[in-house]
PDB file of N, CA and C in Angstrom:
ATOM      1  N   UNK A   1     117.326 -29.423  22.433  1.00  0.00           N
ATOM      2  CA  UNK A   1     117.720 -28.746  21.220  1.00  0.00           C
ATOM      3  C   UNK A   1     117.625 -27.228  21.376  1.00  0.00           C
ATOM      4  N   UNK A   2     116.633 -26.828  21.842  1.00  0.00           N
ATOM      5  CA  UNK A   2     116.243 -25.030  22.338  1.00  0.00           C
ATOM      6  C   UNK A   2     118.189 -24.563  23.057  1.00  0.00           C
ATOM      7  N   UNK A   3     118.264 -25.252  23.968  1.00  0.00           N
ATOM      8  CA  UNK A   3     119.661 -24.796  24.545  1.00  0.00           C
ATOM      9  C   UNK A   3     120.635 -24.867  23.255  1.00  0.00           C
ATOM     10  N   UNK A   4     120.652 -25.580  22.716  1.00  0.00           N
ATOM     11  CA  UNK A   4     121.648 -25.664  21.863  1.00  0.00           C
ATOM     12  C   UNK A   4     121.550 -24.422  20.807  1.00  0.00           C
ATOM     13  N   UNK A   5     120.073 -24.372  20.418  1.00  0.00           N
ATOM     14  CA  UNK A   5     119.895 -23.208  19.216  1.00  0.00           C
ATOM     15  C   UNK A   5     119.917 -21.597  19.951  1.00  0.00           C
ATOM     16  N   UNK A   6     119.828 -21.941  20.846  1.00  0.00           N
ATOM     17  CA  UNK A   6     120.268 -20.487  21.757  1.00  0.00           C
ATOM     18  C   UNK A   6     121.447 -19.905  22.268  1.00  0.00           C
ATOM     19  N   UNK A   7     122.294 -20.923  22.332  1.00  0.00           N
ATOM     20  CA  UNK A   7     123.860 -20.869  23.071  1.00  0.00           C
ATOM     21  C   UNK A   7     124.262 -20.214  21.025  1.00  0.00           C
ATOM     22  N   UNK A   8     124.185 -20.927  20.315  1.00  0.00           N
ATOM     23  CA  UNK A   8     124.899 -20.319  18.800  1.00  0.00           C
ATOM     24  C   UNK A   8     123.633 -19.507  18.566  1.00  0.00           C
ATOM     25  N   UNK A   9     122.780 -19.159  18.856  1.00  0.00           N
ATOM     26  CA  UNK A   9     121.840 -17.454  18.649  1.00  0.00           C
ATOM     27  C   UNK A   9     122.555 -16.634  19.615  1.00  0.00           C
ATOM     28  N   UNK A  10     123.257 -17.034  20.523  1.00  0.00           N
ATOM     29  CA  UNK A  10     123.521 -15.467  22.047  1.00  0.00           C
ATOM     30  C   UNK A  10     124.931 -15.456  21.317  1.00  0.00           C
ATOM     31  N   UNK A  11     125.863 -16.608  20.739  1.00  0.00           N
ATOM     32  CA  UNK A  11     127.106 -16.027  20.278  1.00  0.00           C
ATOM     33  C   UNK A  11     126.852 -15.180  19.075  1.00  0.00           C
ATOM     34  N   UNK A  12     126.388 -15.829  18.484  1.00  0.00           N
ATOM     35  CA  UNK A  12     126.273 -15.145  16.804  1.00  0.00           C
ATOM     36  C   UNK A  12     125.834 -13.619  16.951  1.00  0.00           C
ATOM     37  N   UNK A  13     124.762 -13.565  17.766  1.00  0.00           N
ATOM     38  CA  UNK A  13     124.263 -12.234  17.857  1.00  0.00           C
ATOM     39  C   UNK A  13     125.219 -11.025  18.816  1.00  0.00           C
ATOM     40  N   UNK A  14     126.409 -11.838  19.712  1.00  0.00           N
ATOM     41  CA  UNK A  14     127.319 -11.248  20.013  1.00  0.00           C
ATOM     42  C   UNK A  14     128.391 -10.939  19.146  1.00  0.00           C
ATOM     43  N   UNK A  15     128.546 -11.917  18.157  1.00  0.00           N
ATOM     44  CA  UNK A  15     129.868 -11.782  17.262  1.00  0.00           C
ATOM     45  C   UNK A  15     129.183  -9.875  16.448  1.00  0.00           C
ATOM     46  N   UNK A  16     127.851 -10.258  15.759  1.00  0.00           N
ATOM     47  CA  UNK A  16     127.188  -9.232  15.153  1.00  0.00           C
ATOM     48  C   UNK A  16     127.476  -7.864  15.848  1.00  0.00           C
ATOM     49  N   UNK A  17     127.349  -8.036  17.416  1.00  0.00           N
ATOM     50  CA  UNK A  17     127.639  -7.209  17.993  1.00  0.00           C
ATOM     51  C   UNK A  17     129.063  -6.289  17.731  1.00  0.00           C
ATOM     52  N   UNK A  18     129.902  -7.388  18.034  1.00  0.00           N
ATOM     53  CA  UNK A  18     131.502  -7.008  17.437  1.00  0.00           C
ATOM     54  C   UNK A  18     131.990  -5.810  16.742  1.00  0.00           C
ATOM     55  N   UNK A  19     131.383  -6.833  15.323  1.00  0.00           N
ATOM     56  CA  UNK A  19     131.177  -6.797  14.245  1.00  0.00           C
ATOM     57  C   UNK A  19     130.379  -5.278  13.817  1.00  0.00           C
ATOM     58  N   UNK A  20     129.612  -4.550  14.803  1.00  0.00           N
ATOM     59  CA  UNK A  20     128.989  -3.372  14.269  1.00  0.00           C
ATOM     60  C   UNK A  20     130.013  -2.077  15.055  1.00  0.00           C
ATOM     61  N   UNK A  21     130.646  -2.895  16.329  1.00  0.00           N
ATOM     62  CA  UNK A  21     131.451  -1.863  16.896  1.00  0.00           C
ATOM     63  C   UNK A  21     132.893  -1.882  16.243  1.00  0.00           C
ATOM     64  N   UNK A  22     132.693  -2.600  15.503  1.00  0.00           N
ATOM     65  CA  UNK A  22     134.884  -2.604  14.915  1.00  0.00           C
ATOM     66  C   UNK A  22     134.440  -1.923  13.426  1.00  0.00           C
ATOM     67  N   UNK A  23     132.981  -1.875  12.728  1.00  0.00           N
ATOM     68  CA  UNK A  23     132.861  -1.066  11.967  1.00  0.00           C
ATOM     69  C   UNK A  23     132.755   0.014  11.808  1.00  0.00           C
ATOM     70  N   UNK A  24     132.585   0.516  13.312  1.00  0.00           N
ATOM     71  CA  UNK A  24     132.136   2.014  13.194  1.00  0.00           C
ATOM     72  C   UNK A  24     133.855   2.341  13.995  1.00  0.00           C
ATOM     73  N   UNK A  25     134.670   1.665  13.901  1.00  0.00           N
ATOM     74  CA  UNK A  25     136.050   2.556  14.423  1.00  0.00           C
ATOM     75  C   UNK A  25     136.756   2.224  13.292  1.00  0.00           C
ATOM     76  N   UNK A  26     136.595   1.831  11.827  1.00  0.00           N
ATOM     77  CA  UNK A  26     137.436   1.651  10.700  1.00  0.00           C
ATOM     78  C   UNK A  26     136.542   1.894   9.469  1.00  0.00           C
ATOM     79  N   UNK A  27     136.907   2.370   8.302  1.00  0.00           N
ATOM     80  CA  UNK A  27     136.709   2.615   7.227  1.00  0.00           C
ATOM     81  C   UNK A  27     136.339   1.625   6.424  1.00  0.00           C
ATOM     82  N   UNK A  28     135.216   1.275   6.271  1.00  0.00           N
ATOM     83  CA  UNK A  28     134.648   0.396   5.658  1.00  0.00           C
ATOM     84  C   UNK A  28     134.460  -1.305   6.249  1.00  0.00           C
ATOM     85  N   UNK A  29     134.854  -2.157   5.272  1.00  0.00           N
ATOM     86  CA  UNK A  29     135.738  -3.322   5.907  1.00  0.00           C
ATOM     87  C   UNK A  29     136.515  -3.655   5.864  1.00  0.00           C
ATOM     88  N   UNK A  30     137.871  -2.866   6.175  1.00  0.00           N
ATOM     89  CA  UNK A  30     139.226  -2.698   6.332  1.00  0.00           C
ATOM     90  C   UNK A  30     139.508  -3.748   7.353  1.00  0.00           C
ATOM     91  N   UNK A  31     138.884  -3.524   8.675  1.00  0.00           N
ATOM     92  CA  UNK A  31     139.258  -4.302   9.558  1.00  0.00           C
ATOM     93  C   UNK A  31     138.830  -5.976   9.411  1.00  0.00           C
ATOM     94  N   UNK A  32     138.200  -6.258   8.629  1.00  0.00           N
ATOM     95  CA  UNK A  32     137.888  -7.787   8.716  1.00  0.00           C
ATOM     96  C   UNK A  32     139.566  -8.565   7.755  1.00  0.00           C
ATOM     97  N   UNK A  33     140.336  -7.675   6.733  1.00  0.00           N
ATOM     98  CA  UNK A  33     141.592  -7.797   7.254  1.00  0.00           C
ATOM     99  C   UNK A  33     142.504  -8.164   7.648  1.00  0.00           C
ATOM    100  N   UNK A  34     141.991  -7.970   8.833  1.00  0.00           N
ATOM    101  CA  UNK A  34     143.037  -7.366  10.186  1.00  0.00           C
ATOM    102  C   UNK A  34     144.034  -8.838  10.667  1.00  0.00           C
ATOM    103  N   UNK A  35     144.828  -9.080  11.318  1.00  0.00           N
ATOM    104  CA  UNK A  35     144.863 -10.400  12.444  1.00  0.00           C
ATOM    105  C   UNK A  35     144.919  -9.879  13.467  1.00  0.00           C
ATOM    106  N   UNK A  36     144.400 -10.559  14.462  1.00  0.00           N
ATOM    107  CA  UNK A  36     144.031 -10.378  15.974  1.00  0.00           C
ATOM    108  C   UNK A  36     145.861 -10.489  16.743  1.00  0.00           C
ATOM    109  N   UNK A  37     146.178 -11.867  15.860  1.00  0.00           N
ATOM    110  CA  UNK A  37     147.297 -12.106  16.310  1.00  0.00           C
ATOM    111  C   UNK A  37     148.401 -12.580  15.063  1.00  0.00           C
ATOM    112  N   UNK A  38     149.941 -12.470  14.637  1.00  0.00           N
ATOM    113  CA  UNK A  38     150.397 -12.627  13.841  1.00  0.00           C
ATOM    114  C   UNK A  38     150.075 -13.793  12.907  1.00  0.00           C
ATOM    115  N   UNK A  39     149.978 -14.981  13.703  1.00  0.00           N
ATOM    116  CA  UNK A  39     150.006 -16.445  13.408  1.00  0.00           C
ATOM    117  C   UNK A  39     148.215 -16.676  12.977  1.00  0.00           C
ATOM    118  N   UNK A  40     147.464 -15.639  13.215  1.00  0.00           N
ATOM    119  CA  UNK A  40     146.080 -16.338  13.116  1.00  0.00           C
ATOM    120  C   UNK A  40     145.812 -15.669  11.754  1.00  0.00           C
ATOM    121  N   UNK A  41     144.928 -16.726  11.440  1.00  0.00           N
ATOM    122  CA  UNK A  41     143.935 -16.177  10.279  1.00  0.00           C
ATOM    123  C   UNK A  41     142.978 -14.922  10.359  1.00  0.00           C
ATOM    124  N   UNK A  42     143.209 -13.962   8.997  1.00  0.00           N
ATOM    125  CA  UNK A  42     142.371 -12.740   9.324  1.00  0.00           C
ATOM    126  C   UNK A  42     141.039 -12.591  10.030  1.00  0.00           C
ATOM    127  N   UNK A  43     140.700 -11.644  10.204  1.00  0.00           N
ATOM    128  CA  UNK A  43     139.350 -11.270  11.307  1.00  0.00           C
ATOM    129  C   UNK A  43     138.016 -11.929  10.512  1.00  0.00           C
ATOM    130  N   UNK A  44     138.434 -11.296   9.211  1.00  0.00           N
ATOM    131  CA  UNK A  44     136.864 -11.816   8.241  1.00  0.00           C
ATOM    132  C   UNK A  44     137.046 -13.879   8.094  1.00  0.00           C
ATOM    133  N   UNK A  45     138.641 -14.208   8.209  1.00  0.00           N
ATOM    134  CA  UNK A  45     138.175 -15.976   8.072  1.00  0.00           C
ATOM    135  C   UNK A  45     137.628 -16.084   9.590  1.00  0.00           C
ATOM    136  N   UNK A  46     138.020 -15.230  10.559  1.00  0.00           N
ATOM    137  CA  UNK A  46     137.418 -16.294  11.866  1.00  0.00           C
ATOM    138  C   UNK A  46     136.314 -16.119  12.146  1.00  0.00           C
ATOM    139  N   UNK A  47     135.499 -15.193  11.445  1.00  0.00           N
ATOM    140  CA  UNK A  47     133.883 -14.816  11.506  1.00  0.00           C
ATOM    141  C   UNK A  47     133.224 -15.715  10.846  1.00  0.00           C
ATOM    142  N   UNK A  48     133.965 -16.067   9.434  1.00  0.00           N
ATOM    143  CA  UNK A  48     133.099 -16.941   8.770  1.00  0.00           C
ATOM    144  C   UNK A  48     133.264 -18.496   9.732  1.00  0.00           C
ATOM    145  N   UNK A  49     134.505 -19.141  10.243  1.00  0.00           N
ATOM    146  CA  UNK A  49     134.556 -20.005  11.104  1.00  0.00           C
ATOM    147  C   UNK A  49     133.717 -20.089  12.100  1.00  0.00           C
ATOM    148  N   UNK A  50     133.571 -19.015  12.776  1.00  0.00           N
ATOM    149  CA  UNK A  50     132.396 -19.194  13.941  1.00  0.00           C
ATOM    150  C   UNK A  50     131.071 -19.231  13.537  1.00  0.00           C
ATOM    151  N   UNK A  51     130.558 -18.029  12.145  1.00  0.00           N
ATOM    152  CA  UNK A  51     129.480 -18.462  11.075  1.00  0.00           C
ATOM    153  C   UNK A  51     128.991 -19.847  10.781  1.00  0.00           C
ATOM    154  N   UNK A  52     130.174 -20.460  11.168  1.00  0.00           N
ATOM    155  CA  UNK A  52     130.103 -21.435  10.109  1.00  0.00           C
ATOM    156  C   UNK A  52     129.498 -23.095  11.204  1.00  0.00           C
ATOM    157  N   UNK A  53     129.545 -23.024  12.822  1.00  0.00           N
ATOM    158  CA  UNK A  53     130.027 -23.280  13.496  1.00  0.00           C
ATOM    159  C   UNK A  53     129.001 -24.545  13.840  1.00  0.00           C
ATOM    160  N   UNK A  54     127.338 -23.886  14.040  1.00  0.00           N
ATOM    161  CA  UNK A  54     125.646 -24.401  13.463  1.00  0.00           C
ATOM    162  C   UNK A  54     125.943 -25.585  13.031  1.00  0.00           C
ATOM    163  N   UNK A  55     126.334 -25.017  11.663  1.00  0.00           N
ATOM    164  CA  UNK A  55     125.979 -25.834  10.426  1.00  0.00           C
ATOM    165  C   UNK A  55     126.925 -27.071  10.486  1.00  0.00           C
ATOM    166  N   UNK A  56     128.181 -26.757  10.785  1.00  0.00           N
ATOM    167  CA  UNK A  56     129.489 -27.725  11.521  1.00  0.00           C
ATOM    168  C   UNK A  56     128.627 -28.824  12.374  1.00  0.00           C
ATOM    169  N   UNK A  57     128.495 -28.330  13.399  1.00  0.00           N
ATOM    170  CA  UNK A  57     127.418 -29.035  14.473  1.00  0.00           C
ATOM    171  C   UNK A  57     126.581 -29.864  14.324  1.00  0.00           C
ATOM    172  N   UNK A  58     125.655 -29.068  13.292  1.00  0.00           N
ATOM    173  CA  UNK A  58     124.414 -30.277  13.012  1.00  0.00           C
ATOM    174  C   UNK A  58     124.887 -31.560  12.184  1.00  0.00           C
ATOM    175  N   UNK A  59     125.651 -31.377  11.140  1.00  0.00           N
ATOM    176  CA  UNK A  59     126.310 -32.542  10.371  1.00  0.00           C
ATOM    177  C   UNK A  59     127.279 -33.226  11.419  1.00  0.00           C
ATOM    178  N   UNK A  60     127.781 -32.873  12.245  1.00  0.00           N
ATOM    179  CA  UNK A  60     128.553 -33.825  13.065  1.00  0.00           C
ATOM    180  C   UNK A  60     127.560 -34.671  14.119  1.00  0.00           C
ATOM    181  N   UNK A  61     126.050 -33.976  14.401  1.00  0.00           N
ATOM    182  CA  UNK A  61     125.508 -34.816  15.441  1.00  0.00           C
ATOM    183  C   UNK A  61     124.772 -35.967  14.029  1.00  0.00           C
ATOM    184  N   UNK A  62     124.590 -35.703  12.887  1.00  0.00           N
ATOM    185  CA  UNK A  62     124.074 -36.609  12.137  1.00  0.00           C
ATOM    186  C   UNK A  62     124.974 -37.790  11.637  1.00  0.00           C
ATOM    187  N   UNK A  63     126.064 -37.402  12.079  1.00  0.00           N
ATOM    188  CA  UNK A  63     126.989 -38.423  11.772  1.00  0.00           C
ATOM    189  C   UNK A  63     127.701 -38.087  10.345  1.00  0.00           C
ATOM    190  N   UNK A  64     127.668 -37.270   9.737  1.00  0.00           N
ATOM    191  CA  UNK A  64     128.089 -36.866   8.436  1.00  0.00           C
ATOM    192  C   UNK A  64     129.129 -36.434   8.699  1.00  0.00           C
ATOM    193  N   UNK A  65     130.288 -36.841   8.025  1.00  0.00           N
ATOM    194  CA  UNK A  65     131.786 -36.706   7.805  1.00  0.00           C
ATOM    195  C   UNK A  65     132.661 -35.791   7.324  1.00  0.00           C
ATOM    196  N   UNK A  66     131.571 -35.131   6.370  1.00  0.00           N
ATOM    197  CA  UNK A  66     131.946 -34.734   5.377  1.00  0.00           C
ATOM    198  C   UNK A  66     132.334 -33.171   5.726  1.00  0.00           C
ATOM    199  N   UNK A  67     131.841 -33.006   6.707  1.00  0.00           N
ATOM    200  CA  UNK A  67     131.941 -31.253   7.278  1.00  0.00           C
ATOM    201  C   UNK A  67     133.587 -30.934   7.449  1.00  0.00           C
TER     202      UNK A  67
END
């Protein structure tokens, strides 16, 4: 379980990372916004998606459907 809670602690704390350098090259949170690419969902839904990613995880190893 340690590997697992560490692999989504080294991303998350990389996304954060991102996340403090795309703030300090735009005006506020303009850039969450943004799309990376035409067809994708803005910058702020794919943060909350990867945010979201844990919590996804643990209900799928419990067998819960509902995620």
């Amino acid at each position: 379980m340690k590997k697992i809670t560490k692999l989504f602690d080294t991303r998350l704390n990389t996304l954060a990372l991102l996340i403090d350098q795309a703030s300090s090259h735009f005006d506020g949170d303009d850039f969450l916004g943004l799309r990376l690419v035409e067809d994708m969902l803005p910058l702020g839904t794919q943060i909350a998606f990867t945010c979201n990613q844990p919590h996804n995880f643990v209900q799928w190893v419990r067998g819960d459907e509902t995620f």
